[in-house]
N, C-alpha and C. Protein backbone atom coordinates (compact mmCIF):
# COMPACT_ATOMS: atom_id res chain seq x y z
N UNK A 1 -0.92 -64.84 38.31
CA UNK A 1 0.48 -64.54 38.24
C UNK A 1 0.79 -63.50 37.17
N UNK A 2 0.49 -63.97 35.96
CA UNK A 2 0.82 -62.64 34.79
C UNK A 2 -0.35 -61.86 35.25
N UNK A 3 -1.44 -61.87 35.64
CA UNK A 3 -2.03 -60.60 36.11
C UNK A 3 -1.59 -59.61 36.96
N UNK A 4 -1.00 -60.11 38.28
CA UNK A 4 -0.55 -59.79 39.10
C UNK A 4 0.53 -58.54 38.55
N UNK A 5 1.48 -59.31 37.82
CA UNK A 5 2.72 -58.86 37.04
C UNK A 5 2.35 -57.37 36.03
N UNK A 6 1.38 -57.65 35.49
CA UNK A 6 0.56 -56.58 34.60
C UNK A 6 0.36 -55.25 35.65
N UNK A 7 -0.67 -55.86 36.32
CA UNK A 7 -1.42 -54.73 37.39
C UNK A 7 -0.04 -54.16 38.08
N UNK A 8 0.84 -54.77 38.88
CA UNK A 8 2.10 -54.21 39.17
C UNK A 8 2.65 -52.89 38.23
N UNK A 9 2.59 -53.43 36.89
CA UNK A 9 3.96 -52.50 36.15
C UNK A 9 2.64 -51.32 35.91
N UNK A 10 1.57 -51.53 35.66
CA UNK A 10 0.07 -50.19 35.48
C UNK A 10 0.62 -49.27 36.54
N UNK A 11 0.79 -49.67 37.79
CA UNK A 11 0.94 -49.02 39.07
C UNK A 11 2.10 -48.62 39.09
N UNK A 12 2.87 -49.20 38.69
CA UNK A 12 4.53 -48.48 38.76
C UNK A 12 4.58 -46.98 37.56
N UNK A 13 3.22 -47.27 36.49
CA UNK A 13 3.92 -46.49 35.20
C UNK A 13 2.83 -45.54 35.76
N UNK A 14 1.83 -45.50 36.44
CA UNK A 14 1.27 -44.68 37.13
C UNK A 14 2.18 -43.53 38.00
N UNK A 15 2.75 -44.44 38.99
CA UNK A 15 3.34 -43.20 39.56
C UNK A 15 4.50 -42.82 39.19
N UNK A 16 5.57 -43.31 38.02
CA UNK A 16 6.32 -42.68 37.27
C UNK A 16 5.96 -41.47 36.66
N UNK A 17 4.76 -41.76 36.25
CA UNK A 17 4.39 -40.28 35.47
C UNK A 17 4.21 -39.11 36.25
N UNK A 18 5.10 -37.57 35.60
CA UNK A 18 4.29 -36.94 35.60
C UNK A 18 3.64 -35.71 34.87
N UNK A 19 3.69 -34.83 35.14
CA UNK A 19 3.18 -33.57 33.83
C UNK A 19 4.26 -33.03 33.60
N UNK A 20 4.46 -32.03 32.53
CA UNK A 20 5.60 -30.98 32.29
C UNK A 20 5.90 -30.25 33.13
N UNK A 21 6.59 -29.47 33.67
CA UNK A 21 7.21 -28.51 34.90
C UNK A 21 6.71 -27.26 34.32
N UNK A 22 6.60 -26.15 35.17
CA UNK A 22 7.11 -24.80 34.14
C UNK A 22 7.88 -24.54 33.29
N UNK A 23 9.24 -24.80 34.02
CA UNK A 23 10.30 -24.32 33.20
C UNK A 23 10.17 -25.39 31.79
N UNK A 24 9.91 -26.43 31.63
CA UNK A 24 9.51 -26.95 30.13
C UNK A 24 8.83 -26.59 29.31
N UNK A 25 7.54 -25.83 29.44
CA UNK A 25 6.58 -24.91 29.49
C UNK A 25 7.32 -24.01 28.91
N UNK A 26 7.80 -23.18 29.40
CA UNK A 26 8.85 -21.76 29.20
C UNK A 26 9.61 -22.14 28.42
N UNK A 27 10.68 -23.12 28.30
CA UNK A 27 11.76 -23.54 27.02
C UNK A 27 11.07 -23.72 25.84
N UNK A 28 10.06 -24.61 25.80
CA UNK A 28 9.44 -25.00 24.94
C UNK A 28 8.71 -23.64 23.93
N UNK A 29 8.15 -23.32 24.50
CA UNK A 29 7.53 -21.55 24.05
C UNK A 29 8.43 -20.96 23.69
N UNK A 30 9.39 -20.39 24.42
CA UNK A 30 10.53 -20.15 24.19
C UNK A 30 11.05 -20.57 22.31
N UNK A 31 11.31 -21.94 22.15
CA UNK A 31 11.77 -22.46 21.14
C UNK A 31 10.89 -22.00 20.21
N UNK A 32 9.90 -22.18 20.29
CA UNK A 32 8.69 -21.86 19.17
C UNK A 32 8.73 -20.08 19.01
N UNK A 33 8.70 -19.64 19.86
CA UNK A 33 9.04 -18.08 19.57
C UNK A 33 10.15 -18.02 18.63
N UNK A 34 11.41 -18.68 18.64
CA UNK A 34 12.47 -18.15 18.04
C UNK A 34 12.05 -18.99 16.50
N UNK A 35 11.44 -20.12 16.78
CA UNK A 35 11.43 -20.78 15.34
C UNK A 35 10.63 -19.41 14.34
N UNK A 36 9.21 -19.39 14.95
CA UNK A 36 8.80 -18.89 14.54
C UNK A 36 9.24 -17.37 13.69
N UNK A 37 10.15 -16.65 14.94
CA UNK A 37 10.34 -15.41 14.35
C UNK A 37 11.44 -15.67 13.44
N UNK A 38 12.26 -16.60 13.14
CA UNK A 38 13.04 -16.98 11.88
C UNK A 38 12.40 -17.01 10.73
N UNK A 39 10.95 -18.06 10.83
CA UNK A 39 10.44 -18.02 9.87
C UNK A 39 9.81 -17.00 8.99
N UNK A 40 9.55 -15.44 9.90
CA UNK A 40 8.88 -14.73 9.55
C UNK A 40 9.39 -13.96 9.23
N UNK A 41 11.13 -13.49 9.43
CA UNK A 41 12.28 -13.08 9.00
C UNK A 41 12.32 -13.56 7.06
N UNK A 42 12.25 -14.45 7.46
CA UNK A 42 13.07 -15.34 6.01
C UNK A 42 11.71 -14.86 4.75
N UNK A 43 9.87 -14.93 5.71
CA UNK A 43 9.47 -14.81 4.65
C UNK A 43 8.96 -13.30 4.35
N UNK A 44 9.21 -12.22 5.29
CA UNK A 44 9.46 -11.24 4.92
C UNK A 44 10.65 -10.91 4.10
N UNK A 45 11.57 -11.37 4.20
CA UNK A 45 12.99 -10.82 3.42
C UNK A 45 12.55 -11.34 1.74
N UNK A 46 11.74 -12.49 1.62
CA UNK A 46 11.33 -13.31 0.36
C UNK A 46 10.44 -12.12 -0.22
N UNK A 47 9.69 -11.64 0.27
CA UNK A 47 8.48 -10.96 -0.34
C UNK A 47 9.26 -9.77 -0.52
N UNK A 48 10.10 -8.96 -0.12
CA UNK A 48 10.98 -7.88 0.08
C UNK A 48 11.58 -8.11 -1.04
N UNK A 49 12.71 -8.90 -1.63
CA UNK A 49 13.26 -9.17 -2.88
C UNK A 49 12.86 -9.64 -3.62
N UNK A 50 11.50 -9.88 -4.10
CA UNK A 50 10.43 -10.33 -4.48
C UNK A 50 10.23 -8.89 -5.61
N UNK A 51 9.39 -8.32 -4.42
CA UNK A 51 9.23 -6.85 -5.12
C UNK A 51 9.76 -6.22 -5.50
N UNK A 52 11.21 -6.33 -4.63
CA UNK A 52 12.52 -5.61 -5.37
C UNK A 52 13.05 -5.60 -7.10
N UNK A 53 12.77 -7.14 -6.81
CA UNK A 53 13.07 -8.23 -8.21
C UNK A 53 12.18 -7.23 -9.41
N UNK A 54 10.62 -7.18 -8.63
CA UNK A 54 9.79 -6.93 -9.93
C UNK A 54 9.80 -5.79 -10.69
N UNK A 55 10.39 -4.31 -9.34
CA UNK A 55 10.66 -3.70 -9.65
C UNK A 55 11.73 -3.20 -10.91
N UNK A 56 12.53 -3.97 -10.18
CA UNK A 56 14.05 -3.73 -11.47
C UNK A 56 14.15 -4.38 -13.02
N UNK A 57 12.56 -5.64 -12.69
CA UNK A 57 12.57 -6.12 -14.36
C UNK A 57 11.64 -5.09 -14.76
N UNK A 58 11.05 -3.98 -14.14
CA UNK A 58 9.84 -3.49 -14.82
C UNK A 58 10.59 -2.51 -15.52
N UNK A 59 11.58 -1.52 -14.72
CA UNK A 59 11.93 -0.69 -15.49
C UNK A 59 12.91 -0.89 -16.52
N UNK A 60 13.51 -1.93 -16.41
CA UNK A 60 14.90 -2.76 -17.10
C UNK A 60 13.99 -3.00 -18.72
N UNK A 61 12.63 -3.59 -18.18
CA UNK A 61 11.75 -4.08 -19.69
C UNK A 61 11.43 -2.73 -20.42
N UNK A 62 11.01 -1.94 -19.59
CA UNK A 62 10.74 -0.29 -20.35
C UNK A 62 11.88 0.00 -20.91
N UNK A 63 13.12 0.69 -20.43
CA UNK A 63 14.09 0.89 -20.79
C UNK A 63 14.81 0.19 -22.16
N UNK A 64 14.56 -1.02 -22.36
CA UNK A 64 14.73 -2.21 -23.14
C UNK A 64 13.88 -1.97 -24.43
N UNK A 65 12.78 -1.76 -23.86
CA UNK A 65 11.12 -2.11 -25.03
C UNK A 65 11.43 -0.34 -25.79
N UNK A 66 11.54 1.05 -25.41
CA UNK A 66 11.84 1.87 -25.64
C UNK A 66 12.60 1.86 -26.22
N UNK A 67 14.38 1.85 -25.84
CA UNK A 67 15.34 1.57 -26.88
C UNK A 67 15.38 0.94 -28.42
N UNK A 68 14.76 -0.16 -28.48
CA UNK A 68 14.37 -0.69 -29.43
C UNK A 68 13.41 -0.53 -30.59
N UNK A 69 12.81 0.35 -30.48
CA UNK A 69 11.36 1.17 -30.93
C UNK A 69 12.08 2.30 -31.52
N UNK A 70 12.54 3.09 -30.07
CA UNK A 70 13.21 4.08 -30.63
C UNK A 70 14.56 4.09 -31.73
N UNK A 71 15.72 2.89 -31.56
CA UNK A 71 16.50 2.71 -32.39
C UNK A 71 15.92 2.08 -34.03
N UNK A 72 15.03 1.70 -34.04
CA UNK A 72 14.35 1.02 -35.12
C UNK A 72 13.58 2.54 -36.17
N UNK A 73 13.20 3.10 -35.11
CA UNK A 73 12.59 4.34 -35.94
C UNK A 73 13.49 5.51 -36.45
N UNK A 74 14.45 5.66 -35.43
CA UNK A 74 15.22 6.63 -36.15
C UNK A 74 16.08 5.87 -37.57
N UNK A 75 16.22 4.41 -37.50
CA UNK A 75 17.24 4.04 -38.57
C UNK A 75 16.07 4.16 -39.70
N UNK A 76 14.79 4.37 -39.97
CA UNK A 76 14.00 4.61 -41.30
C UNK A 76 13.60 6.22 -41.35
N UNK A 77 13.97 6.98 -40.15
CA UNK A 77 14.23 8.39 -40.17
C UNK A 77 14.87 8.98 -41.13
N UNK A 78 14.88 10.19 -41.50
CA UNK A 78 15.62 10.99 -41.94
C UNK A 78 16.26 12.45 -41.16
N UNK A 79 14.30 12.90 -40.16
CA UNK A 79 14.71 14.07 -39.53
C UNK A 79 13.84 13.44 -38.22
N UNK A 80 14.03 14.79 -37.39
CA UNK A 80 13.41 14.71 -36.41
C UNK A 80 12.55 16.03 -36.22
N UNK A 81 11.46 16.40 -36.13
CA UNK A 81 10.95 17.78 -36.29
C UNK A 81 10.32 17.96 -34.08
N UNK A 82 10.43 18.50 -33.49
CA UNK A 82 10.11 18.33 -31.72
C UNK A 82 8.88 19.42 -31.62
N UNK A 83 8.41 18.21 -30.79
CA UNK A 83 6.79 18.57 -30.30
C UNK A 83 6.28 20.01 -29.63
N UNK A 84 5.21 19.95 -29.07
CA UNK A 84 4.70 20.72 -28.25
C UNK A 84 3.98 20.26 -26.83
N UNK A 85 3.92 20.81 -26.03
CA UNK A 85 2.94 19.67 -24.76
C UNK A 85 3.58 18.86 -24.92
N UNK A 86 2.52 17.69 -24.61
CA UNK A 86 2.46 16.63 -24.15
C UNK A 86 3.65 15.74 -25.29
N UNK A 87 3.54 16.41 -26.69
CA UNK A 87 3.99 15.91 -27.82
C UNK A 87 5.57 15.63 -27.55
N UNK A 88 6.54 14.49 -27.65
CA UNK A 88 7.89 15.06 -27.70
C UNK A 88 8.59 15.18 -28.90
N UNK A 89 7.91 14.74 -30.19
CA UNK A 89 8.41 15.15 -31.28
C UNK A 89 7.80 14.15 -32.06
N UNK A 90 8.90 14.21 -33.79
CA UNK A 90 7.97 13.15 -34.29
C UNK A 90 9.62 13.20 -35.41
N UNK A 91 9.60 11.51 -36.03
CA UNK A 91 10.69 10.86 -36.86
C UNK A 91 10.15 11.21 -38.26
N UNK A 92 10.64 11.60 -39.41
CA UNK A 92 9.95 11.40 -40.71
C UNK A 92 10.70 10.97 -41.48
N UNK A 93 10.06 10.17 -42.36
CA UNK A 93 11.02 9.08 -43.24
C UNK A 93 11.32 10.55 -44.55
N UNK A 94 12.52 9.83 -44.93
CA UNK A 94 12.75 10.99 -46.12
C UNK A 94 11.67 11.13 -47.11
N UNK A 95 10.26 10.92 -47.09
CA UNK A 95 9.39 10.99 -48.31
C UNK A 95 8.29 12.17 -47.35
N UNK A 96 8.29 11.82 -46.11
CA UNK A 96 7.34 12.13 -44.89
C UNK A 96 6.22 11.47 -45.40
N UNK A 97 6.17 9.96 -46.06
CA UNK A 97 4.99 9.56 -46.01
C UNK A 97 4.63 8.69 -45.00
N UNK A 98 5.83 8.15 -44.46
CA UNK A 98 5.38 7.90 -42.61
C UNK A 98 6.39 8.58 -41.45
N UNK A 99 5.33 8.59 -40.51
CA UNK A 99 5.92 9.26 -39.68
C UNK A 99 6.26 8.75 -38.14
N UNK A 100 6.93 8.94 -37.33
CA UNK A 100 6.66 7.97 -35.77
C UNK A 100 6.67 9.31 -34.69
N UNK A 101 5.36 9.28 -34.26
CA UNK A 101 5.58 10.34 -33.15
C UNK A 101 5.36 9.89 -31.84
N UNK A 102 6.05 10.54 -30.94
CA UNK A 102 6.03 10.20 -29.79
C UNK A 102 5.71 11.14 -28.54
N UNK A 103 4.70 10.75 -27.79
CA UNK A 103 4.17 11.76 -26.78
C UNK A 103 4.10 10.90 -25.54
N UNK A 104 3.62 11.92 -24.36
CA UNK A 104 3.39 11.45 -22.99
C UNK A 104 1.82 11.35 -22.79
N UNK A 105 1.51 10.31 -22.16
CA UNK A 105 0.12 10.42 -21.69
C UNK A 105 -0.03 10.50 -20.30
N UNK A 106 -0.34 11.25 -19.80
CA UNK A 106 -0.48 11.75 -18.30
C UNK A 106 -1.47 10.56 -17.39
N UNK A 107 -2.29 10.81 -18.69
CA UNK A 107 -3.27 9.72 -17.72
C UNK A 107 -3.04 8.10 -17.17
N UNK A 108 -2.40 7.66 -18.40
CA UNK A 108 -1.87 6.09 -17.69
C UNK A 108 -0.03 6.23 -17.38
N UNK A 109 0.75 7.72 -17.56
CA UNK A 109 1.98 7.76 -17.10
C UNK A 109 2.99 6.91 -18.39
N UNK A 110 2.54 7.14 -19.56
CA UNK A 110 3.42 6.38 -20.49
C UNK A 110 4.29 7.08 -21.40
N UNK A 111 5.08 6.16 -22.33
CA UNK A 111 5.54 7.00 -23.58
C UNK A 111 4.81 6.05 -24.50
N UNK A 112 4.43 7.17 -25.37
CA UNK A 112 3.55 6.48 -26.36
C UNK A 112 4.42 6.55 -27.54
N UNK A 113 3.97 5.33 -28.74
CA UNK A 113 4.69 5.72 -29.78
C UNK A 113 3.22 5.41 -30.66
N UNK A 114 3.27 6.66 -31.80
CA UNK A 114 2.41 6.48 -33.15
C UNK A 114 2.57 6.33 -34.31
N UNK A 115 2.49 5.32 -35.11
CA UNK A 115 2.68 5.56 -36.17
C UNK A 115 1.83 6.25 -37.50
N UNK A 116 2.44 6.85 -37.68
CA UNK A 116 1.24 7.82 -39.21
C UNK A 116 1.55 7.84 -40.33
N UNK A 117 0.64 7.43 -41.10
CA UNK A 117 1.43 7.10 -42.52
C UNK A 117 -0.14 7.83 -43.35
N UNK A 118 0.52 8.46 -44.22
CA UNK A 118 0.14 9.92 -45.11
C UNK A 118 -1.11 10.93 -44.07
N UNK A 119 -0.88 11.39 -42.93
CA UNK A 119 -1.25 11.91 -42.42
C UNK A 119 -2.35 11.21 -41.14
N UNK A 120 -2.23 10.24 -41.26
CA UNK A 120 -3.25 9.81 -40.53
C UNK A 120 -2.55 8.43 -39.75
N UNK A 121 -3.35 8.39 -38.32
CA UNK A 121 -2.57 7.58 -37.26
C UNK A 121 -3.29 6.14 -37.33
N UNK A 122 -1.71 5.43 -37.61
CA UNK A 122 -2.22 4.03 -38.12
C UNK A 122 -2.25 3.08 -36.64
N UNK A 123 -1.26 3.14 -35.64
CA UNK A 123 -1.30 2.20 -34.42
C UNK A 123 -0.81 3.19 -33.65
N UNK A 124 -1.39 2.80 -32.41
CA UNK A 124 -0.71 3.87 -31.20
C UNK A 124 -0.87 3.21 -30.01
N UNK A 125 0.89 2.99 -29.38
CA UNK A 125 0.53 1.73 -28.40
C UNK A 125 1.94 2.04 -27.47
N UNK A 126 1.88 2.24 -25.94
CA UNK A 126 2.88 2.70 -25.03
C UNK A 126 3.84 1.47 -25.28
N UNK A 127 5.02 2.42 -25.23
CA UNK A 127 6.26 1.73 -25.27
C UNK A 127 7.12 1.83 -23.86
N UNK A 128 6.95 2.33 -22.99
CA UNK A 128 7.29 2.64 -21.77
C UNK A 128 6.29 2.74 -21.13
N UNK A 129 6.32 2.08 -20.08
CA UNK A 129 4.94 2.16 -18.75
C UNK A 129 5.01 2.98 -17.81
N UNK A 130 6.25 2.82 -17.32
CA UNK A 130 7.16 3.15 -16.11
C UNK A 130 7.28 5.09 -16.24
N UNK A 131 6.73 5.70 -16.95
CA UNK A 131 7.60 7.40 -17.11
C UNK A 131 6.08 7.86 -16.10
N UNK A 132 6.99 8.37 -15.09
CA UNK A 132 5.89 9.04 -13.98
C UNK A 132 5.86 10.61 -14.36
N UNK A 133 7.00 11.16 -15.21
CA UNK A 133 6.47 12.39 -15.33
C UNK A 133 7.07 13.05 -16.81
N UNK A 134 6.26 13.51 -17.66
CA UNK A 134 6.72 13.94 -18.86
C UNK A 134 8.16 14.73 -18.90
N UNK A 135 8.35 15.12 -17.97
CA UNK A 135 10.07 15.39 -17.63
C UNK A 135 11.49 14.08 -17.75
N UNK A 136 10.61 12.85 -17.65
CA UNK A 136 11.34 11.84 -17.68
C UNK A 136 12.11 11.47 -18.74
N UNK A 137 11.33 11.99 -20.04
CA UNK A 137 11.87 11.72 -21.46
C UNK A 137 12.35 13.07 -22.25
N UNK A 138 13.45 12.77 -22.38
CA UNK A 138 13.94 14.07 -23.43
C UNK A 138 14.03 13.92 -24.66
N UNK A 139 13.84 14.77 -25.82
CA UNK A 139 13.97 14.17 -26.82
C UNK A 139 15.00 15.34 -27.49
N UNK A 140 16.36 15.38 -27.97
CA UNK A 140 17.17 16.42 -29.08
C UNK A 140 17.86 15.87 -29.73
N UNK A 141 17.83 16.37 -31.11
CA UNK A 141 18.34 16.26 -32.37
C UNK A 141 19.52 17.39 -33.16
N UNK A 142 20.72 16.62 -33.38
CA UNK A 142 21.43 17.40 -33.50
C UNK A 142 22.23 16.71 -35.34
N UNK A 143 21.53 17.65 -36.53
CA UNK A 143 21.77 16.87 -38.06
C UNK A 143 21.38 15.34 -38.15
N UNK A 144 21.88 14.55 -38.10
CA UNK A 144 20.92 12.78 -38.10
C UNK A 144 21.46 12.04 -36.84
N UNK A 145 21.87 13.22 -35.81
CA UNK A 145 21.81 12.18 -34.42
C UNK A 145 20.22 12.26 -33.77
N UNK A 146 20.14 11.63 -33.19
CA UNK A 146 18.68 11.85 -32.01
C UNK A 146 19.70 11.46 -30.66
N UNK A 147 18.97 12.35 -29.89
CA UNK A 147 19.73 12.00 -28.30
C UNK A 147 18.23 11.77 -27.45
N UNK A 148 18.30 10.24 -27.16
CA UNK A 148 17.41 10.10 -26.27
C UNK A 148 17.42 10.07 -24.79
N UNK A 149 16.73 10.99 -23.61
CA UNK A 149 17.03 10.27 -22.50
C UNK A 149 15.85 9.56 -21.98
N UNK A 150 15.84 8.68 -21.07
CA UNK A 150 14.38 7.78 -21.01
C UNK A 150 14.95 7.67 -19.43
N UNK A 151 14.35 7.66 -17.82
CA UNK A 151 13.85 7.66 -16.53
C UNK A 151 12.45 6.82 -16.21
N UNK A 152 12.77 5.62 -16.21
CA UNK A 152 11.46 4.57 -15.81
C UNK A 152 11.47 4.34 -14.59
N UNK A 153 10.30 4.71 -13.78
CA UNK A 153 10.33 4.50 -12.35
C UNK A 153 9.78 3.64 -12.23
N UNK A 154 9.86 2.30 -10.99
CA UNK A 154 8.58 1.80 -10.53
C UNK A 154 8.95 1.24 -8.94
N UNK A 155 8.06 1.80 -7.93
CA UNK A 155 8.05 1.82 -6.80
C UNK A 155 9.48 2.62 -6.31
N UNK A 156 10.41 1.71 -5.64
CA UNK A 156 11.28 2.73 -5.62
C UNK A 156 12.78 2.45 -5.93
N UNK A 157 12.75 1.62 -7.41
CA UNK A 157 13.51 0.97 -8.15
C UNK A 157 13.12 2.36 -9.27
N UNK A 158 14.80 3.24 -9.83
CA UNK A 158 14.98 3.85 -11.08
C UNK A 158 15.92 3.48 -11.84
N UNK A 159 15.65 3.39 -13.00
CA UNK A 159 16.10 3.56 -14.05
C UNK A 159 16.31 4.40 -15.17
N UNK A 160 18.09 4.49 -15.70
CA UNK A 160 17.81 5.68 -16.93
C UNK A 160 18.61 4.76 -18.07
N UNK A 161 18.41 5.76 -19.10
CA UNK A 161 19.41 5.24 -20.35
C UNK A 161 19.60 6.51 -20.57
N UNK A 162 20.56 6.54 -21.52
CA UNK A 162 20.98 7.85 -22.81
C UNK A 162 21.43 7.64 -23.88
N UNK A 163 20.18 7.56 -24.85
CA UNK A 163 20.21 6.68 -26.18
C UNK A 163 21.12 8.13 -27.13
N UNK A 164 22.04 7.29 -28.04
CA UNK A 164 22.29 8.86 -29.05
C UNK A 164 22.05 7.20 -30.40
N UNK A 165 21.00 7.41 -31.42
CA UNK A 165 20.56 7.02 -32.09
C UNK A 165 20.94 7.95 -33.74
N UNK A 166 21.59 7.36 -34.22
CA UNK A 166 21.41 7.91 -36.18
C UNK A 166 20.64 7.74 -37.13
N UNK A 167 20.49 8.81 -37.36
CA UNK A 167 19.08 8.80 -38.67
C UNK A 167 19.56 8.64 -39.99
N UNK A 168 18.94 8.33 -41.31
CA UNK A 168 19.05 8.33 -42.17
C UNK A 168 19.58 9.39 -42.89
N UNK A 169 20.85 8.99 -43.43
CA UNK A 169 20.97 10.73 -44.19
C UNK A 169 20.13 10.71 -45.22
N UNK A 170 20.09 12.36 -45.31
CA UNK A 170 19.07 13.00 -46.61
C UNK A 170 18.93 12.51 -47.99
């Protein structure tokens, strides 16, 4: 009797069943196509402002790290005497027993700053990463102003400033 009953409902759930149709097939795919291309939306747009992001802290930190170097040196300045080449000039304290000069290095794309104290170069270490072309940095001096301009590129995020910095009077 409960066998009977068993084997019955096997046979009923037998031919109840059956496979997916096409068109379920097709919706289904369907769904997964669109999930999918959402997802690949969202994590392209992530990696996109991502880089964007890194871009704008890179030159924001140059711009930043420069200013600060540069405002620090002209306030133990007195003059400003301007380079040659690669050189863009150099700060001298009213004794000229130190000095801060600042040049471009082509090869790693920087602004460098040096310090020299009684003729000879004590540390020399980029203060800007970001300057793709020695045109980027200007350097003029007008009695104990300094007018700085500074252009930090990176990828295709720019940045400028226009520092006017005071020197030490005489």
């Amino acid at each position: 009797m409960i066998f009977d009953y068993i084997s019955t409902k096997i046979r009923n759930l037998h031919r109840d069943q059956r496979g997916t149709t096409l068109v379920e097939t097709l919706v289904a795919a369907a769904i997964s196509v669109i999930v999918f291309g959402v997802i690949t939306t969202i994590m392209v747009q992530f990696l996109l402002v991502t880089r964007w992001g890194n871009s704008k802290l890179e030159t924001s930190n140059d711009i930043q790290v420069a200013s600060l170097w540069l405002g620090r040196d002209a306030l133990e300045s007195s003059s400003f005497t301007p380079g040659s080449g690669t050189v863009y000039g150099t700060l001298s304290w009213p004794d000229s027993s130190n000095q801060f000069r600042y040049s471009y290095n082509a090869l790693e794309d920087t602004l460098v700053r040096e310090f020299i104290e009684d003729g000879l170069v004590q540390t020399s270490f980029p203060v800007a990463r970001y300057i793709l072309d020695q045109t980027d940095v200007v350097f003029s001096s007008s009695g104990a102003l300094l007018s700085v301009s500074i252009t930090a590129t990176s990828g295709e995020e720019i940045n400028s400033v226009n520092l006017q910095l005071s020197m030490r009077a005489r």
